[in-house]
C-alpha atoms as a PDB file:
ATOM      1  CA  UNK A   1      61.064   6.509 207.359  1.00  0.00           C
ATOM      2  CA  UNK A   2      63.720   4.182 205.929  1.00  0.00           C
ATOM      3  CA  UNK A   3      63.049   0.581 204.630  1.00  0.00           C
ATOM      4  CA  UNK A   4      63.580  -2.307 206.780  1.00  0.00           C
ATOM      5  CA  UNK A   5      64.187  -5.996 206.200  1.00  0.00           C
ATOM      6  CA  UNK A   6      64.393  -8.049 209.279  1.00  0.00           C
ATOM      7  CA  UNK A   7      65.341 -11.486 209.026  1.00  0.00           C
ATOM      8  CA  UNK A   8      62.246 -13.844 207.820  1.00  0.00           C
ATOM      9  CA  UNK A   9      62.184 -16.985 209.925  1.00  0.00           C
ATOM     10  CA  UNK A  10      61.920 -20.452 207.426  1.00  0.00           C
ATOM     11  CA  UNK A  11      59.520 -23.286 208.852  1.00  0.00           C
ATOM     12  CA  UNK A  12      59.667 -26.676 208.449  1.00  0.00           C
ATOM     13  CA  UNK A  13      56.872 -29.029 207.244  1.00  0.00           C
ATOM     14  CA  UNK A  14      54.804 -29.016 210.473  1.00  0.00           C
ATOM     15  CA  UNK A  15      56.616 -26.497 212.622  1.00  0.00           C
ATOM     16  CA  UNK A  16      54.722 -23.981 214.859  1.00  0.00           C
ATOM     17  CA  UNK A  17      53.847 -20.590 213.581  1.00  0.00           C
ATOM     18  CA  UNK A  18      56.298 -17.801 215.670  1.00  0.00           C
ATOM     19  CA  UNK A  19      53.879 -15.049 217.466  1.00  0.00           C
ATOM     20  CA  UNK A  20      52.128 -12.630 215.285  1.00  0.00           C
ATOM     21  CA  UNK A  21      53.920 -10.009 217.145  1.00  0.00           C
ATOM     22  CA  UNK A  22      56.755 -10.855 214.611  1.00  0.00           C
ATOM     23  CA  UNK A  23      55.516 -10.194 211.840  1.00  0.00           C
ATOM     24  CA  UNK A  24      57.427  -7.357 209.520  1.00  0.00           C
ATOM     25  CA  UNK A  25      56.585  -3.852 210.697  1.00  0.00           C
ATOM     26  CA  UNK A  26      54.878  -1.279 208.780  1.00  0.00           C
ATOM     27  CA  UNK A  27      58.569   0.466 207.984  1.00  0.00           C
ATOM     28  CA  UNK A  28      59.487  -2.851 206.247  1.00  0.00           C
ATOM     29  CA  UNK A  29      59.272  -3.572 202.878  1.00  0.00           C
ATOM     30  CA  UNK A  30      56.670  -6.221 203.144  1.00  0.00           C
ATOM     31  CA  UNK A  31      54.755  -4.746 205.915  1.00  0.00           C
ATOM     32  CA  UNK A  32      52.841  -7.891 207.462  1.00  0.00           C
ATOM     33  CA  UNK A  33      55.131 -11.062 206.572  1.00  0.00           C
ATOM     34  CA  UNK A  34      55.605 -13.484 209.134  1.00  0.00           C
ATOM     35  CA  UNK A  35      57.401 -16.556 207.787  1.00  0.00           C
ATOM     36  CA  UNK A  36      58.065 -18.556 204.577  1.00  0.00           C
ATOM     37  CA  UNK A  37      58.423 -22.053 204.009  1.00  0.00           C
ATOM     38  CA  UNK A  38      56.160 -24.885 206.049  1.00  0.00           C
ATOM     39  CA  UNK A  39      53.464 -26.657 203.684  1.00  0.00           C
ATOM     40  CA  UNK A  40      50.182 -26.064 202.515  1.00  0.00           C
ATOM     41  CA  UNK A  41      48.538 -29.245 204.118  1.00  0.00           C
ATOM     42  CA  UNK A  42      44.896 -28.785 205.970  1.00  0.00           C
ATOM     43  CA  UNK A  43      46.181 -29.614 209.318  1.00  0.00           C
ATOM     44  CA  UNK A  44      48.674 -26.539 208.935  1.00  0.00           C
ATOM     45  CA  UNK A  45      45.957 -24.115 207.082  1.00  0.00           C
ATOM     46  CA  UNK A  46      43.389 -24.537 209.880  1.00  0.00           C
ATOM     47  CA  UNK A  47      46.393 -23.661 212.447  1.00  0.00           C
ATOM     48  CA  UNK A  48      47.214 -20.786 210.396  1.00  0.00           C
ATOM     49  CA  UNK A  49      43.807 -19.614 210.421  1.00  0.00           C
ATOM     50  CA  UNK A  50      43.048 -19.860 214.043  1.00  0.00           C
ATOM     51  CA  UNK A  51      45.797 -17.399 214.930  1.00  0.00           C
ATOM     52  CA  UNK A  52      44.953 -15.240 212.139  1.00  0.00           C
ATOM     53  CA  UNK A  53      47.669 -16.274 209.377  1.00  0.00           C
ATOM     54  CA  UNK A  54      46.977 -16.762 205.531  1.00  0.00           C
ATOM     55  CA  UNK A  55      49.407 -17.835 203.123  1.00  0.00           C
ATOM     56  CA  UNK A  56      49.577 -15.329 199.979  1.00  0.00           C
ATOM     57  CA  UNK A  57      52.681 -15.915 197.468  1.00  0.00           C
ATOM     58  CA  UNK A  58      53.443 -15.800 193.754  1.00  0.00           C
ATOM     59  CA  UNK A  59      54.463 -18.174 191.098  1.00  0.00           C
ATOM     60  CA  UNK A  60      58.065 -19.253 191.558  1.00  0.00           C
ATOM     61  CA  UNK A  61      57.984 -17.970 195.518  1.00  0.00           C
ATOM     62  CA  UNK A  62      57.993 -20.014 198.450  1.00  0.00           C
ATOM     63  CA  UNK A  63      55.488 -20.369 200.755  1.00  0.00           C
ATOM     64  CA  UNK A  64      54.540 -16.903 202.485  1.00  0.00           C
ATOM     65  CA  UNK A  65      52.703 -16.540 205.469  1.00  0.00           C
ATOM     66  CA  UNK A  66      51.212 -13.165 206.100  1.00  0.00           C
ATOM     67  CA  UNK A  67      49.127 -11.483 209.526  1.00  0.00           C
ATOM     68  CA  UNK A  68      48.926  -7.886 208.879  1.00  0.00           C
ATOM     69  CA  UNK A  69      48.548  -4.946 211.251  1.00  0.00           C
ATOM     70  CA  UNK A  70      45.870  -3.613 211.155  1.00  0.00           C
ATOM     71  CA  UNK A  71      43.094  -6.337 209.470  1.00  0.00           C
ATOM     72  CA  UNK A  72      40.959  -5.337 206.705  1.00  0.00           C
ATOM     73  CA  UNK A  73      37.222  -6.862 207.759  1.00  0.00           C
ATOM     74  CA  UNK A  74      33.410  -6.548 207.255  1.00  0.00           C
ATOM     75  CA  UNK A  75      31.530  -6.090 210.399  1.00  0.00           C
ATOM     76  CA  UNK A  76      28.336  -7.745 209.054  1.00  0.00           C
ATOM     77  CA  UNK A  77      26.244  -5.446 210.899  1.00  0.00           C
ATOM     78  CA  UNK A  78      27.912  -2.426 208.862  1.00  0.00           C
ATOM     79  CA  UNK A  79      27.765  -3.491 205.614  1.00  0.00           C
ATOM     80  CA  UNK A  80      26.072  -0.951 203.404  1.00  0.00           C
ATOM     81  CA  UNK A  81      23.616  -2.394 201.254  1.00  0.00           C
ATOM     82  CA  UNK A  82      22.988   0.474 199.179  1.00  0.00           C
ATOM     83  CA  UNK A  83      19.943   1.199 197.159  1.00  0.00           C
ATOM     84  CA  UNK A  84      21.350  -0.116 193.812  1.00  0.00           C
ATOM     85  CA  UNK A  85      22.791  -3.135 194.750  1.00  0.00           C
ATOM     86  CA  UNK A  86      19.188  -3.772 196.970  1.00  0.00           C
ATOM     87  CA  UNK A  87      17.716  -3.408 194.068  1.00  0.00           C
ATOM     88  CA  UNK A  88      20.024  -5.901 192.028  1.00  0.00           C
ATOM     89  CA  UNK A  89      19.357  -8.422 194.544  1.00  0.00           C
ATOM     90  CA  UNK A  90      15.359  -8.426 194.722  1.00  0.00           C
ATOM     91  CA  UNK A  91      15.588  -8.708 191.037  1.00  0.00           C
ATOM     92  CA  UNK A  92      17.796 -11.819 191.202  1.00  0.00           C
ATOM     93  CA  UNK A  93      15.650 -13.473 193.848  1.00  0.00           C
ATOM     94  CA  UNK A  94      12.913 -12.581 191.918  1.00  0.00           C
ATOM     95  CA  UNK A  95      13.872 -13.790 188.749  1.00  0.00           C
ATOM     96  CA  UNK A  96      13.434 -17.378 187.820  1.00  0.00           C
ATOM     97  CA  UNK A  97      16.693 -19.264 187.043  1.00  0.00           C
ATOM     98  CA  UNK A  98      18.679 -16.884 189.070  1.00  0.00           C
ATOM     99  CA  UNK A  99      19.904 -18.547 191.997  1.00  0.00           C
ATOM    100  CA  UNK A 100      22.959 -18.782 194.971  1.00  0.00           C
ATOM    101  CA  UNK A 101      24.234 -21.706 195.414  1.00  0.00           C
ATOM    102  CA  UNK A 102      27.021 -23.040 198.010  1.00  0.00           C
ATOM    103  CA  UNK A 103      29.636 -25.473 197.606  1.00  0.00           C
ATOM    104  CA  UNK A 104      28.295 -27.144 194.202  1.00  0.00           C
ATOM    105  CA  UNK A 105      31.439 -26.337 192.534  1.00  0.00           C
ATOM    106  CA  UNK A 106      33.910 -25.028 194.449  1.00  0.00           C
ATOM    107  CA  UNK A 107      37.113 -26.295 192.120  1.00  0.00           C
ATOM    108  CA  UNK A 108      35.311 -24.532 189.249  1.00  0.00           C
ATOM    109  CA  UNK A 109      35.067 -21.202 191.744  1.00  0.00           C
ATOM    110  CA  UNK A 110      38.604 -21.276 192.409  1.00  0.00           C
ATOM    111  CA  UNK A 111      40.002 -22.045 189.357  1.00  0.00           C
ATOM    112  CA  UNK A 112      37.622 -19.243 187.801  1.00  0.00           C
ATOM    113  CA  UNK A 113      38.998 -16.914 190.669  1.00  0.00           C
ATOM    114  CA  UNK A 114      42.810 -17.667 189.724  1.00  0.00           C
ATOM    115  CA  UNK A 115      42.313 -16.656 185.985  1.00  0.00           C
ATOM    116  CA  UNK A 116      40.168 -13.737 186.752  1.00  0.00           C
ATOM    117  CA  UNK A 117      42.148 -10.633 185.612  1.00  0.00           C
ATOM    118  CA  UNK A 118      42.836  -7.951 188.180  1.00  0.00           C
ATOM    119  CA  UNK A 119      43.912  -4.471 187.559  1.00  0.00           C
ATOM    120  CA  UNK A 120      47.292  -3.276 188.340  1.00  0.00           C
ATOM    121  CA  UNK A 121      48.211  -7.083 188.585  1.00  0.00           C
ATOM    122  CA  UNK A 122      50.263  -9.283 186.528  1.00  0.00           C
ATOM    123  CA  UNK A 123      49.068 -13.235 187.212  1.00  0.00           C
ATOM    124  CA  UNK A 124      47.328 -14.548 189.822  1.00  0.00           C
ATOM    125  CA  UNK A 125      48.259 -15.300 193.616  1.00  0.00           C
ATOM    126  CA  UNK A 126      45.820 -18.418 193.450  1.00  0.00           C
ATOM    127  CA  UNK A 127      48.992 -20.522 191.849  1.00  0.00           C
ATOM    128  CA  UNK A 128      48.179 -24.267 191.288  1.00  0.00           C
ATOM    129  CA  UNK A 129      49.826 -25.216 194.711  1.00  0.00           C
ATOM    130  CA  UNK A 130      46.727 -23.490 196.307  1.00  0.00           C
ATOM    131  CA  UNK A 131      43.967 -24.767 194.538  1.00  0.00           C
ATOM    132  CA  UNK A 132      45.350 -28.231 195.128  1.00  0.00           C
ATOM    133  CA  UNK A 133      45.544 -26.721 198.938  1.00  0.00           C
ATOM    134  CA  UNK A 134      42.028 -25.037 199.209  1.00  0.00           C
ATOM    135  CA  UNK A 135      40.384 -27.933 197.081  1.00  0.00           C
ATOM    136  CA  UNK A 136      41.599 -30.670 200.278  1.00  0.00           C
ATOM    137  CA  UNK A 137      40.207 -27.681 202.706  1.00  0.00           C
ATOM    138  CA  UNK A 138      37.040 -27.734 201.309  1.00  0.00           C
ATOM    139  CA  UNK A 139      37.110 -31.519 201.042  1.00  0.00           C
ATOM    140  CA  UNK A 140      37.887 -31.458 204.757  1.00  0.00           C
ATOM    141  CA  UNK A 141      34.665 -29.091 205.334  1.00  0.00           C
ATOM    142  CA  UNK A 142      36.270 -25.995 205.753  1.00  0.00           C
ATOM    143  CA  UNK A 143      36.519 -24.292 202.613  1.00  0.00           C
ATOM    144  CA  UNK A 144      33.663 -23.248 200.902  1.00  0.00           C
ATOM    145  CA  UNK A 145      32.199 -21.388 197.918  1.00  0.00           C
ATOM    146  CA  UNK A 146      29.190 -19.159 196.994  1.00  0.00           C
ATOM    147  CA  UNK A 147      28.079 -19.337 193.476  1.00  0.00           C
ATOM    148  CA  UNK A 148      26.017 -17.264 191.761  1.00  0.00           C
ATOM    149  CA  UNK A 149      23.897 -19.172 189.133  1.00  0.00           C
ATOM    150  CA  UNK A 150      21.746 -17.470 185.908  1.00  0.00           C
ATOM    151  CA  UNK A 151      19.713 -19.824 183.794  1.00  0.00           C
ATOM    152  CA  UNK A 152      22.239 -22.799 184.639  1.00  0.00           C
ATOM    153  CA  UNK A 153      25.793 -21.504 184.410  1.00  0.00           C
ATOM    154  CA  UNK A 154      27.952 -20.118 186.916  1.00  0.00           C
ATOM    155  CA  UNK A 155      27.990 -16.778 186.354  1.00  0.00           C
ATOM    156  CA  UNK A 156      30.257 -15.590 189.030  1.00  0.00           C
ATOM    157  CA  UNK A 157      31.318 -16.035 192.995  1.00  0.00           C
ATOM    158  CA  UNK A 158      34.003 -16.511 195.832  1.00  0.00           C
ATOM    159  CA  UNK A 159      35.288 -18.819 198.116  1.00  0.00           C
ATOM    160  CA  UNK A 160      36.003 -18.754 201.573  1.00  0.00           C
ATOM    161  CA  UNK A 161      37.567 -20.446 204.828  1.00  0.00           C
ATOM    162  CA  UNK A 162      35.026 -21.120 207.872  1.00  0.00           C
ATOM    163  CA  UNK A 163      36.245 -22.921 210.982  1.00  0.00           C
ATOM    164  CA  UNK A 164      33.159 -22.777 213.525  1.00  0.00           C
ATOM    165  CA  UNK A 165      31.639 -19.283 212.707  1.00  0.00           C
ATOM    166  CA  UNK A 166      35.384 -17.663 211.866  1.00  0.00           C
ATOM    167  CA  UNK A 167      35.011 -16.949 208.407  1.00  0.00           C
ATOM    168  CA  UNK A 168      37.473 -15.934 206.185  1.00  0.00           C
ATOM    169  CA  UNK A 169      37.141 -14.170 202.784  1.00  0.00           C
ATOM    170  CA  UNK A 170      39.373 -15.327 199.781  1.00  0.00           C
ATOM    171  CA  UNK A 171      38.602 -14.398 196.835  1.00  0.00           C
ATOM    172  CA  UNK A 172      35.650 -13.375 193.750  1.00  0.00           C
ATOM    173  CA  UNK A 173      35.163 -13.645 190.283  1.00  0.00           C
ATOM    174  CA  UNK A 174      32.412 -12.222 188.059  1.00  0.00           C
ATOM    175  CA  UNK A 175      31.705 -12.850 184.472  1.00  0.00           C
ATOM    176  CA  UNK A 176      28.309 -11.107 184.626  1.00  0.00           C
ATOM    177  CA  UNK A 177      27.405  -7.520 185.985  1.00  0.00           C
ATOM    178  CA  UNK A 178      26.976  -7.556 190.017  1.00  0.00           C
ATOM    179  CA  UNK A 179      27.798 -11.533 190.015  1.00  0.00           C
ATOM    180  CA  UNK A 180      30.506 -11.022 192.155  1.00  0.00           C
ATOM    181  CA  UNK A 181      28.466  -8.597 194.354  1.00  0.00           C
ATOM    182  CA  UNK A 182      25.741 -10.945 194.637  1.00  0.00           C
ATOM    183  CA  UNK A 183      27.631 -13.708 196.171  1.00  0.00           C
ATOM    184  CA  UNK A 184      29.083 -11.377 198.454  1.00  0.00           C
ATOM    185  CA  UNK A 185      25.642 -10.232 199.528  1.00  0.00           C
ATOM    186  CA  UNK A 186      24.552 -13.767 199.972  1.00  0.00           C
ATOM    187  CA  UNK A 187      27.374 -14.646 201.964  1.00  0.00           C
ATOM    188  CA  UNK A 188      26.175 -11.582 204.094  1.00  0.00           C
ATOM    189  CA  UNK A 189      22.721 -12.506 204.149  1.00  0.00           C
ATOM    190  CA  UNK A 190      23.818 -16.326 205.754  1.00  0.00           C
ATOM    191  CA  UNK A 191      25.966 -15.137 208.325  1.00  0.00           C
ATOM    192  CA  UNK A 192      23.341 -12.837 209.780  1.00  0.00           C
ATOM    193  CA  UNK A 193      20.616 -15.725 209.463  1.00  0.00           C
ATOM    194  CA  UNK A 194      23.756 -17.533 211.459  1.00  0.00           C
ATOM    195  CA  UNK A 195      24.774 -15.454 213.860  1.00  0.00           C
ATOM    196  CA  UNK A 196      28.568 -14.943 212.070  1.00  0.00           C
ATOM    197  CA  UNK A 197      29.762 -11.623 212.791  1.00  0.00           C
ATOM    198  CA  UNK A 198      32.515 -10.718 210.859  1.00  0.00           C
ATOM    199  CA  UNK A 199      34.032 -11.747 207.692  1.00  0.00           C
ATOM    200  CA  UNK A 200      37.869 -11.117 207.096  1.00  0.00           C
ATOM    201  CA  UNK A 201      38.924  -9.663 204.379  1.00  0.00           C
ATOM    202  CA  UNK A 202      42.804  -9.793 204.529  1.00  0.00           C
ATOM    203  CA  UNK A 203      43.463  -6.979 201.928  1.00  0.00           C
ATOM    204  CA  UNK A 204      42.547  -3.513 202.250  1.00  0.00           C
ATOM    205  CA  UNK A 205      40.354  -2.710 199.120  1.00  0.00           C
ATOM    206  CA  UNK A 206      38.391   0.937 198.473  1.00  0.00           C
ATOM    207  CA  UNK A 207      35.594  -1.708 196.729  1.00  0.00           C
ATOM    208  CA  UNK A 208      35.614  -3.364 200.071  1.00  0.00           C
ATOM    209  CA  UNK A 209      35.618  -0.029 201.947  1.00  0.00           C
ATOM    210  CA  UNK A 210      32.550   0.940 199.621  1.00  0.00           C
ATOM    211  CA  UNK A 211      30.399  -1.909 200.991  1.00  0.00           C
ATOM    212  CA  UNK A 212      31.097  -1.453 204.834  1.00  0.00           C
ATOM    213  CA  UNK A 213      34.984  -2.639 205.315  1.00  0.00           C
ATOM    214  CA  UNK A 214      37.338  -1.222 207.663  1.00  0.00           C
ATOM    215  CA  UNK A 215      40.463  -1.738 209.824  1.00  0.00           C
ATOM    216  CA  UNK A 216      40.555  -3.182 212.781  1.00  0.00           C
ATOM    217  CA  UNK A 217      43.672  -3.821 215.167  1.00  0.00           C
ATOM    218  CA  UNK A 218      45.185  -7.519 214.746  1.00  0.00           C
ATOM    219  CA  UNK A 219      44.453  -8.078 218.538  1.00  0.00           C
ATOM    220  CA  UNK A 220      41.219  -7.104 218.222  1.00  0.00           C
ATOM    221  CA  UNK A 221      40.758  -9.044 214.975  1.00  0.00           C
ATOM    222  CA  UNK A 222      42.207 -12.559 216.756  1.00  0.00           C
ATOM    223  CA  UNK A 223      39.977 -11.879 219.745  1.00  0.00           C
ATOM    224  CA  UNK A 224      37.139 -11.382 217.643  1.00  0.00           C
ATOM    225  CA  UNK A 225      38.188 -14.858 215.439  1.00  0.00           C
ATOM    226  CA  UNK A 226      38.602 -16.930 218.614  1.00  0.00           C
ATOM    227  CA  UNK A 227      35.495 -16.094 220.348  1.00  0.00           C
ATOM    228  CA  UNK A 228      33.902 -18.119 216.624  1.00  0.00           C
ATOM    229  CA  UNK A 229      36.759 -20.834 216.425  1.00  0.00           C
ATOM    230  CA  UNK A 230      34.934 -23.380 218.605  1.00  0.00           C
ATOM    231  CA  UNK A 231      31.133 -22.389 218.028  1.00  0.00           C
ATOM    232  CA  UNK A 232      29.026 -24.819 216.106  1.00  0.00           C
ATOM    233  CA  UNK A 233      29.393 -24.518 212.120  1.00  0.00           C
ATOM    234  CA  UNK A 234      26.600 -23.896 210.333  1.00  0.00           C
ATOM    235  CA  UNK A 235      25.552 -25.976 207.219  1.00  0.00           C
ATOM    236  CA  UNK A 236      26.655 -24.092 204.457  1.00  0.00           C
ATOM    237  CA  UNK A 237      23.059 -23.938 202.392  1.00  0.00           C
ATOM    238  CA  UNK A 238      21.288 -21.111 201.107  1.00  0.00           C
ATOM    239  CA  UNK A 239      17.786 -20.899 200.286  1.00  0.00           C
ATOM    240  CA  UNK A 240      15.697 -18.697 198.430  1.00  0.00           C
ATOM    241  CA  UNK A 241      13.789 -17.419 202.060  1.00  0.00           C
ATOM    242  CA  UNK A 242      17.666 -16.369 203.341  1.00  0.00           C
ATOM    243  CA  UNK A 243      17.363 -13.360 201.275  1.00  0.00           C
ATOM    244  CA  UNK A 244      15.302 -11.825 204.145  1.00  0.00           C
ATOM    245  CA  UNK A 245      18.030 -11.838 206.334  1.00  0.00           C
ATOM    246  CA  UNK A 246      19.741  -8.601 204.237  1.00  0.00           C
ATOM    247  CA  UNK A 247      16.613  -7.359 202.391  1.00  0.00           C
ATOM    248  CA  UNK A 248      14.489  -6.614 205.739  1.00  0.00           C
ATOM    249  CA  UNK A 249      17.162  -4.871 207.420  1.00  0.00           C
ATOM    250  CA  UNK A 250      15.786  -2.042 208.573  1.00  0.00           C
ATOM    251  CA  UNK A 251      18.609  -0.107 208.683  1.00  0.00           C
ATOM    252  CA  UNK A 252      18.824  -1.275 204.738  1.00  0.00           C
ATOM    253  CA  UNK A 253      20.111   2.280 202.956  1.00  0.00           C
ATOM    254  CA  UNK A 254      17.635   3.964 200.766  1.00  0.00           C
ATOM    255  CA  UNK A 255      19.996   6.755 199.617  1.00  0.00           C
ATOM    256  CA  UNK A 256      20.909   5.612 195.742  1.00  0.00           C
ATOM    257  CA  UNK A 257      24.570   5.805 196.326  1.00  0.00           C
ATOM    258  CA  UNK A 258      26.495   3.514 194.279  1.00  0.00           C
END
């Protein structure tokens, strides 16, 4: 099937998003985009997010806003906890000094998550213009981070975007074994105690597929989003006792898969 590049509508400062029905096709050569241009303000970023739009772009590109077909997302009642990464986590709630916290640092988590290195990628999509962005979302209450600490220093995390009980994965960093995984687990662990369902995940990852992830259509992924949008938010603390809420799953694997 032959490459396509439909025209990209340009937005304006302020300007409504055009339908996700819009977006470029999966023939296209950026299967998912759905406009450039507009700004990076909170008013706009909580709009984007409430009809299932993130902005993902490179140094020296404009402004890129992005709802792909289908969504990448973990159902947080099918995320695989498996028997090595069960037992990481009872060892780190066990173990004193080790400890998650939430939104204590989130410029340090973001900055740490723009200079992480990925493989396969040159630079980082987190360019300054978005941690200026995401550091006035989470100063407006709905960005937020989850930090994993070990004897005092930050030892790895992410950050996400939650309007009501919509949350929104970003990104992770680690610069200690599992730290990354941790925080993810944690993050798992408060949206059962919360009643959160799902937590989008925007890019489809095999490390994401390993812990539960799948596909879901877009409609069924805005539905799902909307039916959160205007639900109470939870206070974004996590104690020691939350741990319960993923370690006495009963459905908690036992199998020693990796």
């Amino acid at each position: 099937m032959s490459s396509q590049t439909p025209d990209l509508p340009w937005l304006e400062p302020g300007q409504n998003f055009p339908s996700t029905t819009q977006t470029w096709k999966a023939n296209s050569a950026a299967p998912g985009l759905l406009a450039a241009g507009g700004a990076l303000d909170t008013e706009t970023l909580c709009r984007a997010y409430r009809q299932g739009i993130f902005p993902w772009f490179g140094k020296d590109e404009p402004i890129l806003w992005w709802s792909p077909d289908p969504r990448m997302v973990l159902q947080i009642s099918k995320f695989k906890l498996h028997a090595s990464l069960r037992k990481t986590i009872k060892k780190f709630s066990e173990t004193p000094g080790c400890e998650i916290r939430m939104d204590t640092v989130f410029e340090q988590v973001i900055s740490a998550c723009a200079t992480s290195p990925r493989q396969g990628q040159k630079g980082s999509w987190i360019v300054p213009e978005m941690i200026s962005a995401y550091c006035a979302l989470h100063q407006a209450g709905f960005a937020h981070s989850v930090e994993t600490w070990i004897n005092g220093k930050l030892a790895g995390g992410l950050y996400c975007v939650a309007i009501g009980k919509s949350v929104f994965g970003e990104s992770m960093f680690s610069r200690s074994t599992d730290s990354s995984k941790i925080a993810l687990a944690a993050l798992v662990s408060f949206s059962k105690k919360n009643a959160i369902l799902q937590i989008d995940c925007q890019q489809n990852t095999a490390h994401l597929t390993t812990l539960g992830a799948g596909v879901i259509s877009r409609d069924k992924f805005n539905e799902n989003i909307a039916s959160g949008l205007d639900q109470t938010t939870p206070a974004w603390v996590f104690v020691k006792t939350d741990w319960q809420y993923l370690l006495d799953r009963q459905e908690a694997r036992h199998d020693g898969s990796e």
